[in-house]
Protein backbone atom coordinates (compact mmCIF):
# COMPACT_ATOMS: atom_id res chain seq x y z
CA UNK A 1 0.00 0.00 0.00
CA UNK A 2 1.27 3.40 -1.11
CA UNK A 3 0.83 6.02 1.30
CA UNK A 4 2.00 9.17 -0.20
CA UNK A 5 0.10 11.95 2.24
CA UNK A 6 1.66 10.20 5.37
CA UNK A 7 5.15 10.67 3.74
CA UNK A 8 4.43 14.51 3.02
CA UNK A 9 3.47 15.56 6.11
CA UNK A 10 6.37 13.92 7.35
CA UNK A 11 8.38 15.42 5.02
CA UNK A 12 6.54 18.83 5.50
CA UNK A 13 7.18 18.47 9.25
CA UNK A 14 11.29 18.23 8.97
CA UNK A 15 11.60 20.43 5.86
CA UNK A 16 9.81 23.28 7.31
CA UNK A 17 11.25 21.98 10.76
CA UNK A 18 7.20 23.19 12.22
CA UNK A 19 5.38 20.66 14.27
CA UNK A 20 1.86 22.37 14.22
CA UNK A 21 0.54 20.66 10.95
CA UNK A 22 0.49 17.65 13.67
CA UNK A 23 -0.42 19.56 17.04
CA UNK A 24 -2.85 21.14 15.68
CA UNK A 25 -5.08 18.81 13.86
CA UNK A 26 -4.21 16.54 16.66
CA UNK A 27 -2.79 14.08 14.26
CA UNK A 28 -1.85 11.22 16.44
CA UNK A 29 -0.39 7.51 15.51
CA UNK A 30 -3.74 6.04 15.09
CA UNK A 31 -3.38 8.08 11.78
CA UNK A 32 -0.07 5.91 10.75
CA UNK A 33 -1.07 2.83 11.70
CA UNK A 34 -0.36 0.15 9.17
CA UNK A 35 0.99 2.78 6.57
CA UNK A 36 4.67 2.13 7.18
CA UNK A 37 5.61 5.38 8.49
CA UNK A 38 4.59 4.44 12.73
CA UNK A 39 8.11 4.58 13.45
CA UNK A 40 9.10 7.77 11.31
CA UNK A 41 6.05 9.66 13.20
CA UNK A 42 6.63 8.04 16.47
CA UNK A 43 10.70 9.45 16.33
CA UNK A 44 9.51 13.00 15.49
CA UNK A 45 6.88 13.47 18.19
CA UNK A 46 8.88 11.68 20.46
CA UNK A 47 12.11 14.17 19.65
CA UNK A 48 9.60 16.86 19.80
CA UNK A 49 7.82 15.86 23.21
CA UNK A 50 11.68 15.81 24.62
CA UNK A 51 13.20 19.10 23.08
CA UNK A 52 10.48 20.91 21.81
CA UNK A 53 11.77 20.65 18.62
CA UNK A 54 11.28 19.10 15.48
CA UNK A 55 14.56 16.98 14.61
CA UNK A 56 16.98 18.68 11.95
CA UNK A 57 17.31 16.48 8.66
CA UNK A 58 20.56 14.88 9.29
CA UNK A 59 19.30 14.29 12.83
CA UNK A 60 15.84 12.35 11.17
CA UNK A 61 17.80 10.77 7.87
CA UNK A 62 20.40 8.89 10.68
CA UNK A 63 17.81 6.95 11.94
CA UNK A 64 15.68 6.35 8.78
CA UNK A 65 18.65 6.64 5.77
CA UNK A 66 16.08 4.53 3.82
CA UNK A 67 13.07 6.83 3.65
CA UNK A 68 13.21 9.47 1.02
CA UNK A 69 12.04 12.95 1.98
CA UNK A 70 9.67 14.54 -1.07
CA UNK A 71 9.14 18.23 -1.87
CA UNK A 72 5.63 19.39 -0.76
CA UNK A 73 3.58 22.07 -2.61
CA UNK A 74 0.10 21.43 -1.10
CA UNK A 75 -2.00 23.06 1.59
CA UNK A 76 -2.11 21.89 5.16
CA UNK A 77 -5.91 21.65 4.70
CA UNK A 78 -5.45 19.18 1.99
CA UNK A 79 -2.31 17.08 3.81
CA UNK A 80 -4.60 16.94 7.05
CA UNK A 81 -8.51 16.37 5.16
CA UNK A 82 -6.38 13.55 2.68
CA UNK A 83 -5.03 12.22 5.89
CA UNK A 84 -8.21 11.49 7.55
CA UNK A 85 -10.02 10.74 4.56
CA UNK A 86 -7.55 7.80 4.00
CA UNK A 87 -7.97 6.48 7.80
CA UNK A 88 -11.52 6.17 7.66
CA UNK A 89 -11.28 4.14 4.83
CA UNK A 90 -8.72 1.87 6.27
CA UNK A 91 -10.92 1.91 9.04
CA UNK A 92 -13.72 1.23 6.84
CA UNK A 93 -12.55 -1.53 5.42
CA UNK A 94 -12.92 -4.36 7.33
CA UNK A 95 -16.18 -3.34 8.85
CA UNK A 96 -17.42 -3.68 5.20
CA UNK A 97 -15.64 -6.93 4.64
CA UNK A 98 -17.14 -8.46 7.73
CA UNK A 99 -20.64 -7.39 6.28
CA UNK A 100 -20.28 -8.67 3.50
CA UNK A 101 -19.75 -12.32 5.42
CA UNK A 102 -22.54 -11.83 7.75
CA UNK A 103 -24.92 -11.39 4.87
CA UNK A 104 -24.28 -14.62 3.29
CA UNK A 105 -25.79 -16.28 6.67
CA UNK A 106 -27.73 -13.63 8.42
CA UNK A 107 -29.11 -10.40 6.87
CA UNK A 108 -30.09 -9.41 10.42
CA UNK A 109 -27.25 -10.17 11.74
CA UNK A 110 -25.15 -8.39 9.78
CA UNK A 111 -27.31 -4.89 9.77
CA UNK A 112 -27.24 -5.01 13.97
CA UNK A 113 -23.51 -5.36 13.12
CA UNK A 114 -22.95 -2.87 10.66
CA UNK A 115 -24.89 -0.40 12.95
CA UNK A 116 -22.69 -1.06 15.75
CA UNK A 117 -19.98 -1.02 14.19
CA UNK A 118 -20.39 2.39 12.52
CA UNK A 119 -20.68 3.86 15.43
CA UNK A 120 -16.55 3.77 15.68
CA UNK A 121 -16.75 5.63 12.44
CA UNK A 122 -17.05 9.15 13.10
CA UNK A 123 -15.80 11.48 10.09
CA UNK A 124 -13.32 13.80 11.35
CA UNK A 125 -13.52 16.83 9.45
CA UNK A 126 -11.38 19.65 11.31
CA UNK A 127 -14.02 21.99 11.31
CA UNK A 128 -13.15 25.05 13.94
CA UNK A 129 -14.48 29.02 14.71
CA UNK A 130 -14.31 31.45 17.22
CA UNK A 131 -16.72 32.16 19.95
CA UNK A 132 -17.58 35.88 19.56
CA UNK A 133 -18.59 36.07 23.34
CA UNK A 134 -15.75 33.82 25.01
CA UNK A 135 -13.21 35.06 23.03
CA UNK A 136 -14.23 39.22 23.19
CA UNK A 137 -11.18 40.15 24.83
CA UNK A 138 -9.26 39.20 22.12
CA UNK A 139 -10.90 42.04 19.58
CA UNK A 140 -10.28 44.34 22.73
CA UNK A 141 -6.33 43.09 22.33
CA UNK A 142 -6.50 43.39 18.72
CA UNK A 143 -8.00 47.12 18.62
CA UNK A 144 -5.83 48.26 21.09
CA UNK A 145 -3.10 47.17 19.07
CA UNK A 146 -3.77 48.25 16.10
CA UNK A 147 -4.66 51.87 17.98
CA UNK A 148 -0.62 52.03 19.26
CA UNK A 149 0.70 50.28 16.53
CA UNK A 150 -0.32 50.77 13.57
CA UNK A 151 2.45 49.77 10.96
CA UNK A 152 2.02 46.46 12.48
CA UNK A 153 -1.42 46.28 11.02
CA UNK A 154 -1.06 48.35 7.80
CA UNK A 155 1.30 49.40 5.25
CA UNK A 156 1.20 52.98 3.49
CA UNK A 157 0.47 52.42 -0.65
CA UNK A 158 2.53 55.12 -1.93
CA UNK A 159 -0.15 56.97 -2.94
CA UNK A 160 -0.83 59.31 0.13
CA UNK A 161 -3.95 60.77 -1.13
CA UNK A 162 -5.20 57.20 -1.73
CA UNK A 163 -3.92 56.02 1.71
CA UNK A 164 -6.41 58.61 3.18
CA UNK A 165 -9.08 57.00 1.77
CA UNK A 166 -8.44 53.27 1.98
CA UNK A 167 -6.74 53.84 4.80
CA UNK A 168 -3.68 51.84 3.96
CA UNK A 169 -3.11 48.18 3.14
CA UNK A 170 -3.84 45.05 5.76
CA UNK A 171 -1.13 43.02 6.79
CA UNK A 172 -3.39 40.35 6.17
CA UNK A 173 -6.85 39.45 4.96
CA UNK A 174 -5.92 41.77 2.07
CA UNK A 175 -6.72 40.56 -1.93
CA UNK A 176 -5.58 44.14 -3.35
CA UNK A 177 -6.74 44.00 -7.16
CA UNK A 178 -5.36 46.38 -9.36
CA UNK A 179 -7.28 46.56 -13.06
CA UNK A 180 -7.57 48.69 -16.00
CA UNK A 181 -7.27 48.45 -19.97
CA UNK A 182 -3.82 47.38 -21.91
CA UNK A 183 -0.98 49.60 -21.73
CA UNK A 184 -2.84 51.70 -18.74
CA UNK A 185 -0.08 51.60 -15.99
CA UNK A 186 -1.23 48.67 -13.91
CA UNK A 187 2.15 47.31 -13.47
CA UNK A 188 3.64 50.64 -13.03
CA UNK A 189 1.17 51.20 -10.10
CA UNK A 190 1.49 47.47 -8.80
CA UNK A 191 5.56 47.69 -8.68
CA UNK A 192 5.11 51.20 -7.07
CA UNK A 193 2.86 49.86 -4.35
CA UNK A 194 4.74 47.12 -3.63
CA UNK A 195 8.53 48.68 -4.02
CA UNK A 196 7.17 51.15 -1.48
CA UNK A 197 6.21 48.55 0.82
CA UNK A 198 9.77 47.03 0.64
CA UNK A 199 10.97 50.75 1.91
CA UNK A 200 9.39 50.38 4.54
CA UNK A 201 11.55 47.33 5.67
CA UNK A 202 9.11 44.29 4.37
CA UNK A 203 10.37 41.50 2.41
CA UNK A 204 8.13 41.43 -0.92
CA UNK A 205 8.01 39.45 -3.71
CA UNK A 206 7.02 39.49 -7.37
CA UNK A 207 5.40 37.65 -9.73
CA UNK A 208 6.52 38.91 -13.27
CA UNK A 209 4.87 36.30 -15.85
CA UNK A 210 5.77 39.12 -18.84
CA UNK A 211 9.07 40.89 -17.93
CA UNK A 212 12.41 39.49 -16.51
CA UNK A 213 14.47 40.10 -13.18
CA UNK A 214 16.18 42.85 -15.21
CA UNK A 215 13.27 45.12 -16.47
CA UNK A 216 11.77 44.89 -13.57
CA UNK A 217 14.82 45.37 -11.09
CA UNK A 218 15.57 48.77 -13.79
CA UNK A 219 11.35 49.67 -12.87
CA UNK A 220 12.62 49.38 -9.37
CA UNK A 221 15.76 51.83 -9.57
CA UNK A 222 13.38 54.18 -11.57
CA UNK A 223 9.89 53.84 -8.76
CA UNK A 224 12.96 54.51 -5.86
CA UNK A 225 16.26 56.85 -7.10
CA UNK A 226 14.17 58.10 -10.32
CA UNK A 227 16.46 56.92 -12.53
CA UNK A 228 15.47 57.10 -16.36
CA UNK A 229 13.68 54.03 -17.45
CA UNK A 230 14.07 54.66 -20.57
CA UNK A 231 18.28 55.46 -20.28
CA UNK A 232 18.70 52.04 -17.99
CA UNK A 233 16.89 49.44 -21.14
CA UNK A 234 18.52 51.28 -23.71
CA UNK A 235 21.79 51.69 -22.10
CA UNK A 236 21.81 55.32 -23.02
CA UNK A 237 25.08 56.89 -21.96
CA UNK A 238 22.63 59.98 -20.25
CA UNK A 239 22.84 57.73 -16.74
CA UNK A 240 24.75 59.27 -14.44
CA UNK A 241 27.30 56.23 -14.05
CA UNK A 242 28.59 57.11 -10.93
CA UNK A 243 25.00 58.12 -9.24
CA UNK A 244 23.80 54.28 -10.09
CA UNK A 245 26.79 52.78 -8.99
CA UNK A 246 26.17 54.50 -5.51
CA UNK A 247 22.97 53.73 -6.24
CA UNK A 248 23.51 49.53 -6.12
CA UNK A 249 25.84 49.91 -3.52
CA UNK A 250 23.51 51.07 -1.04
CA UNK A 251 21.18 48.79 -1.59
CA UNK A 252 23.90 46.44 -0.32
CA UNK A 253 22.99 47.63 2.80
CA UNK A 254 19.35 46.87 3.22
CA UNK A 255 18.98 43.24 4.71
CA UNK A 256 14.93 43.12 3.81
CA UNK A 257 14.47 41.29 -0.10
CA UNK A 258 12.72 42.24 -3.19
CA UNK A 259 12.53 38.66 -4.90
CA UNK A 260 11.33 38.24 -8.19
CA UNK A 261 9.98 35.13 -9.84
CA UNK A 262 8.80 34.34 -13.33
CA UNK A 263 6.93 30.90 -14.20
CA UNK A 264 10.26 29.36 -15.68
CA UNK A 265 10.73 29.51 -11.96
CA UNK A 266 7.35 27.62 -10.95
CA UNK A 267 8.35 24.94 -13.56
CA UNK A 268 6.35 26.59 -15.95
CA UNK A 269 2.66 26.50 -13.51
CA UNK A 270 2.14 28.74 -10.67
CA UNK A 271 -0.16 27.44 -8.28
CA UNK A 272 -1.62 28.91 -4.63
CA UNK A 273 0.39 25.84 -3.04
CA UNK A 274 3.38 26.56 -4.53
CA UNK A 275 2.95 30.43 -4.11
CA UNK A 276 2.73 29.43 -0.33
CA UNK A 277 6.15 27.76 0.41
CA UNK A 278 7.47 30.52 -2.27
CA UNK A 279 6.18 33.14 0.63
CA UNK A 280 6.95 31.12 3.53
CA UNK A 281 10.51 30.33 1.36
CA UNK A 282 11.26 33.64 1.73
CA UNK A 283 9.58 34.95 4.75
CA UNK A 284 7.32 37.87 2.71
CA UNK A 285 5.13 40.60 4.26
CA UNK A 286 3.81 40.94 0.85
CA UNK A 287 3.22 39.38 -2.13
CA UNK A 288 2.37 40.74 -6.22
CA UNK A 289 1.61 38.80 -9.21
CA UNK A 290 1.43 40.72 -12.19
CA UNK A 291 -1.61 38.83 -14.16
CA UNK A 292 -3.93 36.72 -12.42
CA UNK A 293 -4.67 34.87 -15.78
CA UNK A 294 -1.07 33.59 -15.57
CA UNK A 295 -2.46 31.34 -12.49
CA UNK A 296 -3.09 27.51 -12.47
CA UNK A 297 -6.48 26.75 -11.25
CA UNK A 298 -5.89 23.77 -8.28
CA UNK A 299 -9.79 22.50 -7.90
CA UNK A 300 -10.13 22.42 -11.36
CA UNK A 301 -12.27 20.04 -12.65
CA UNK A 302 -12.94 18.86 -16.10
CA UNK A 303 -15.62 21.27 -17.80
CA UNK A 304 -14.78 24.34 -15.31
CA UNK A 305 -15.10 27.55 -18.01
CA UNK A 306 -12.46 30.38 -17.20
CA UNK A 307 -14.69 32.49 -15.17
CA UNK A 308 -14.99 29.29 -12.87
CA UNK A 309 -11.09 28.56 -12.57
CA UNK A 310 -10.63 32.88 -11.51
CA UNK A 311 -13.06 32.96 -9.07
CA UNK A 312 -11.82 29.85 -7.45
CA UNK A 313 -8.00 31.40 -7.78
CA UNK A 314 -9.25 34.37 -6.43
CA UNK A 315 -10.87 32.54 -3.98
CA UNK A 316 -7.75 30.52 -2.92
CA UNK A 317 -5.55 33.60 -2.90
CA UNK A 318 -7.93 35.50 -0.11
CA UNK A 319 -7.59 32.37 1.72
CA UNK A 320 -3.53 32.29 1.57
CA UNK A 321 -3.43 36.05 2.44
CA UNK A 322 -5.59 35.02 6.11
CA UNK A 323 -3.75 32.16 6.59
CA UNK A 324 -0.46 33.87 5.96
CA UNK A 325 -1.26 37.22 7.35
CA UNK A 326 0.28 39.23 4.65
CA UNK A 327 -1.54 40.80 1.74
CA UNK A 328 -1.84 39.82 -1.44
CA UNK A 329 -1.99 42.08 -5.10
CA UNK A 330 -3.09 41.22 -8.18
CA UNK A 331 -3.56 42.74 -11.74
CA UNK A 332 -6.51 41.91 -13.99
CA UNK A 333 -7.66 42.95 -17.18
CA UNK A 334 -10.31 45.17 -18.23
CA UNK A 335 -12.82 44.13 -20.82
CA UNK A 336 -13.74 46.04 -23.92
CA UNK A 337 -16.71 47.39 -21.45
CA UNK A 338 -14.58 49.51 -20.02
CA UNK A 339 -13.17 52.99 -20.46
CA UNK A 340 -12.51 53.37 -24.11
CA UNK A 341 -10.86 56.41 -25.97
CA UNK A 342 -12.17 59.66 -25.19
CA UNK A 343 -14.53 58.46 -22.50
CA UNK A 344 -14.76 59.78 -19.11
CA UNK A 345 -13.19 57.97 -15.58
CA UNK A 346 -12.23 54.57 -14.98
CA UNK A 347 -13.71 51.24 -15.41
CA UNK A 348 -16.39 49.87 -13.15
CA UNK A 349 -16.30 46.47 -11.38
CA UNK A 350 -18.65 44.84 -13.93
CA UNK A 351 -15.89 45.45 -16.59
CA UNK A 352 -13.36 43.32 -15.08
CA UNK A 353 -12.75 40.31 -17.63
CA UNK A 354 -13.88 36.86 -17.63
CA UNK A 355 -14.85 36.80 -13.92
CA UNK A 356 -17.21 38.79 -11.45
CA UNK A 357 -15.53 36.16 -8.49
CA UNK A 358 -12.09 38.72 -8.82
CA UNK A 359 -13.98 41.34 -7.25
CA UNK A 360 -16.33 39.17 -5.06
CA UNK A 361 -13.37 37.67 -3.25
CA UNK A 362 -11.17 40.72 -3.34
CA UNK A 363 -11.01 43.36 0.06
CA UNK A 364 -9.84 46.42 -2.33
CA UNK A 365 -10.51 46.95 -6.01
CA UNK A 366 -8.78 49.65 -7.68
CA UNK A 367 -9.34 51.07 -11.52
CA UNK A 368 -6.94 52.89 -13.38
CA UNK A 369 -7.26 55.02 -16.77
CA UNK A 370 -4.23 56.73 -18.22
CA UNK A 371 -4.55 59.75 -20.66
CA UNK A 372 -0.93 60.95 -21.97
CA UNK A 373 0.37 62.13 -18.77
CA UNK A 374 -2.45 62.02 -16.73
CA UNK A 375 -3.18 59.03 -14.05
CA UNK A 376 -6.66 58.09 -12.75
CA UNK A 377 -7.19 56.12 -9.85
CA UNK A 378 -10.40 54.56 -8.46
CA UNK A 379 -11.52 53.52 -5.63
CA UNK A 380 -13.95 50.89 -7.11
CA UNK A 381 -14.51 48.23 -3.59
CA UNK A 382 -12.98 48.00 -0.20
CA UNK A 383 -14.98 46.29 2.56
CA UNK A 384 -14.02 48.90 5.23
CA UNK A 385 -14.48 52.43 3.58
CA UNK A 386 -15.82 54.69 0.49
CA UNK A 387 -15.93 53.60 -2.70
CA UNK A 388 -16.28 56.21 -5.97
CA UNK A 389 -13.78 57.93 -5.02
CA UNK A 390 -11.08 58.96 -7.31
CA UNK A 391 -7.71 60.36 -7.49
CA UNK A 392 -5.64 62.17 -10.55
CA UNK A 393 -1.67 62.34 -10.84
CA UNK A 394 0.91 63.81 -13.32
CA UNK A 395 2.76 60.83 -13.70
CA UNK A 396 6.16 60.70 -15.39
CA UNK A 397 6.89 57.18 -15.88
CA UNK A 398 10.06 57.00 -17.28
CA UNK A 399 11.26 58.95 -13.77
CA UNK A 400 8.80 57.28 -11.73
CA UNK A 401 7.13 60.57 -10.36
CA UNK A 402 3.35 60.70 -9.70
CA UNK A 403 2.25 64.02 -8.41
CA UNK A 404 -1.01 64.50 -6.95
CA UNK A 405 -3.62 66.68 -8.80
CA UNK A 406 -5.58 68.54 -6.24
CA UNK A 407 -8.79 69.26 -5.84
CA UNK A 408 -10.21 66.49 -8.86
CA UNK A 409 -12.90 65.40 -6.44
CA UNK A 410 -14.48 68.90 -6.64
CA UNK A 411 -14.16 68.53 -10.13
CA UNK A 412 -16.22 64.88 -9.86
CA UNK A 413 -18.98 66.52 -7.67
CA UNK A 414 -20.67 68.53 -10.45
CA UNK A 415 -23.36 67.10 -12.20
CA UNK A 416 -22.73 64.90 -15.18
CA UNK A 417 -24.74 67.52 -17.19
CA UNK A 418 -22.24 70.58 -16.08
CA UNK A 419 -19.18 67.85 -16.66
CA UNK A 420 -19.88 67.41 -20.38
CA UNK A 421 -20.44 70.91 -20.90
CA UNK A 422 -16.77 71.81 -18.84
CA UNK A 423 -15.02 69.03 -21.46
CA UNK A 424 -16.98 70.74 -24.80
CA UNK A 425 -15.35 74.31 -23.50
CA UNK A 426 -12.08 72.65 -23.65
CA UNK A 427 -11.55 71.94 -20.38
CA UNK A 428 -10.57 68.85 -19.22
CA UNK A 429 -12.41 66.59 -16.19
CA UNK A 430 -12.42 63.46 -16.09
């Protein structure tokens, strides 16, 4: 018999070198019994027990050289749901069997034993919450907390206007989607975001299905020093040489990462699961992937349309973001619905292609529209503030500048009627 979940979380356990996959779901031996791995299990909760420590890999591989350790990209729901799945059935099993036996002599017999018997049989399906009245004190923790410390709870976007509004970013249960048109700055805006965050001391990574480590690492140097895009990919002899050499060399000094990934390095499919060990690889506080649509769909199933496999990547990606306390951005295509040429503001929710589940299972939506040198942002869903509100920049991308256009929102307030009439004078609001 070929027990392949046992082996993973056993492998999870030493790899990762974290016992609460097992202390948790109070995973005990019952759940290796007659699989093969008792003694593997018993020598890491027995190490732990004594230590308080998972063993190291050398330690574990000295007393089992024969077992061979696998590399794990699924979920600890799915390791610890597969895992009791399989030991009811191997429970199951002989129960059946012995049916089967009674039958051929005693019908009664054998329902009075199957009934008994099934009674031993209780599904175990790790269900859990939080009682809202025994555990108040912890929201009285929580507020407090977030009242004295608030970069704990919430990073600053970059965008200070916008921050006033949204009132930052979530450290966690944050899906942060970012959509607009082609060519309308939604990568700009997503690297800005999340190069601001890593100011700020996090460790961020970023999903670049599109562009190398090189285009975007010269976005970076543009978004942070202002150095000219354009001058860096060309190799235009304008750079200051010397500035970007002291440039590079104090980034030496900051210990936090900006990792970047493209799907050559997810062996060609990026999945939730393996976007979790690539957080957890590299201890993020934040996470971007530059096209949702470049996402592998885990729970599909043959027949699932597109709109099906988004909303449950969407889906999965909210999840991650709770369970990993750190938030999550995404970019996602506008349809033909939305903002077209000459046409006023930004895209509404409905416009966001091939799935309405994006912004269903998303905490902030954001819409962009780009006109020359003009940047629109709006404030299309967050679960916690104002929405319709929008926000206009200068924006310079080849120097990375954004500069905040006061007083737009005035400008919005007028009546549709008075807008239309401002734009046929010549005058532009958008």
């Amino acid at each position: 018999m070929i027990c392949v979940v046992e082996l993973q979380i056993l492998s999870k356990v030493i790899e990762s070198h974290d016992f609460s996959i097992i202390e948790d779901n109070q995973i005990t031996e019952e759940h290796f019994k007659d699989t093969g791995y008792e003694a593997e299990f018993d020598f890491i909760r027995n190490h732990y027990k004594s230590f308080g420590n998972v063993p190291d890999k050398a330690t574990f591989l000295s007393a089992f050289p024969d077992i061979e350790l696998v590399e794990v990209n699924e979920s600890d729901n799915y390791l610890v749901d597969t895992l009791r799945e399989e030991y009811l059935f191997r429970q199951s099993v002989p129960i059946v069997k012995n049916v089967a036996k009674i039958l051929k002599r005693d019908a009664n017999e054998a329902v009075e034993y199957m009934l008994q018997s099934v009674k031993s049989l209780q599904p175990n399906y790790g269900i859990s919450g939080i009682d809202l009245i025994a555990d108040a004190e912890l929201r009285l923790e929580h507020y407090k907390d977030r009242v004295e410390h608030q970069d704990e709870w919430f990073f600053t976007s970059g965008f200070p206007e916008l921050d006033e509004v949204i009132h930052g970013i979530q450290r966690g249960e944050e899906l942060f989607v970012i959509y607009a048109r082609t060519n309308q700055c939604k990568s700009w805006i997503l690297e800005k975001i999340i190069t601001h965050i890593w100011e700020t001391g996090g460790n961020v990574g970023y999903i670049s299905p599109e562009m190398g480590a090189d285009s975007i690492g010269y976005r970076f140097d543009t978004l942070f020093k202002n150095f000219s895009n354009k001058d860096l990919m060309w190799g235009d002899t304008n750079i200051d040489v010397q500035a970007y050499e002291q440039h590079i060399r104090e980034l030496k000094a900051h210990k936090n990462k900006f990792m970047v990934s493209t799907p050559g390095d997810f062996n060609r499919k990026i999945t939730v699961s393996k976007l979790r060990n690539y957080i957890s690889k590299y201890k993020l506080d934040a996470l971007a992937v530059d096209g949702i649509k470049y996402l592998t769909d885990e729970r599909y199933k043959r027949g699932d349309n597109l709109t099906t496999s988004l909303t449950n990547i969407s889906e999965d990606l909210m999840s991650l973001s709770v369970e990993l306390n750190i938030p999550i951005f995404v970019v996602v295509q506008s349809n033909r619905g939305g903002v077209v040429e000459g046409d006023e503001g930004t895209p509404e929710l409905e416009d966001i292609r091939d799935s309405d589940g994006i912004a269903q299972n998303a905490s902030k939506v954001i819409a962009l529209r780009q006109k020359d040198d003009t940047l629109e942002i709006g404030v299309k869903k967050q679960r916690n503030g104002k929405v319709g509100v929008h926000f206009k920049y200068n924006c310079d991308i080849n120097t990375g500048k954004f500069t905040y256009i006061p007083n737009y929102e005035e400008q919005q307030s007028q009546p549709k009627e008075q807008r239309k009439r401002n734009k046929a004078s010549g005058k532009d609001v958008f």
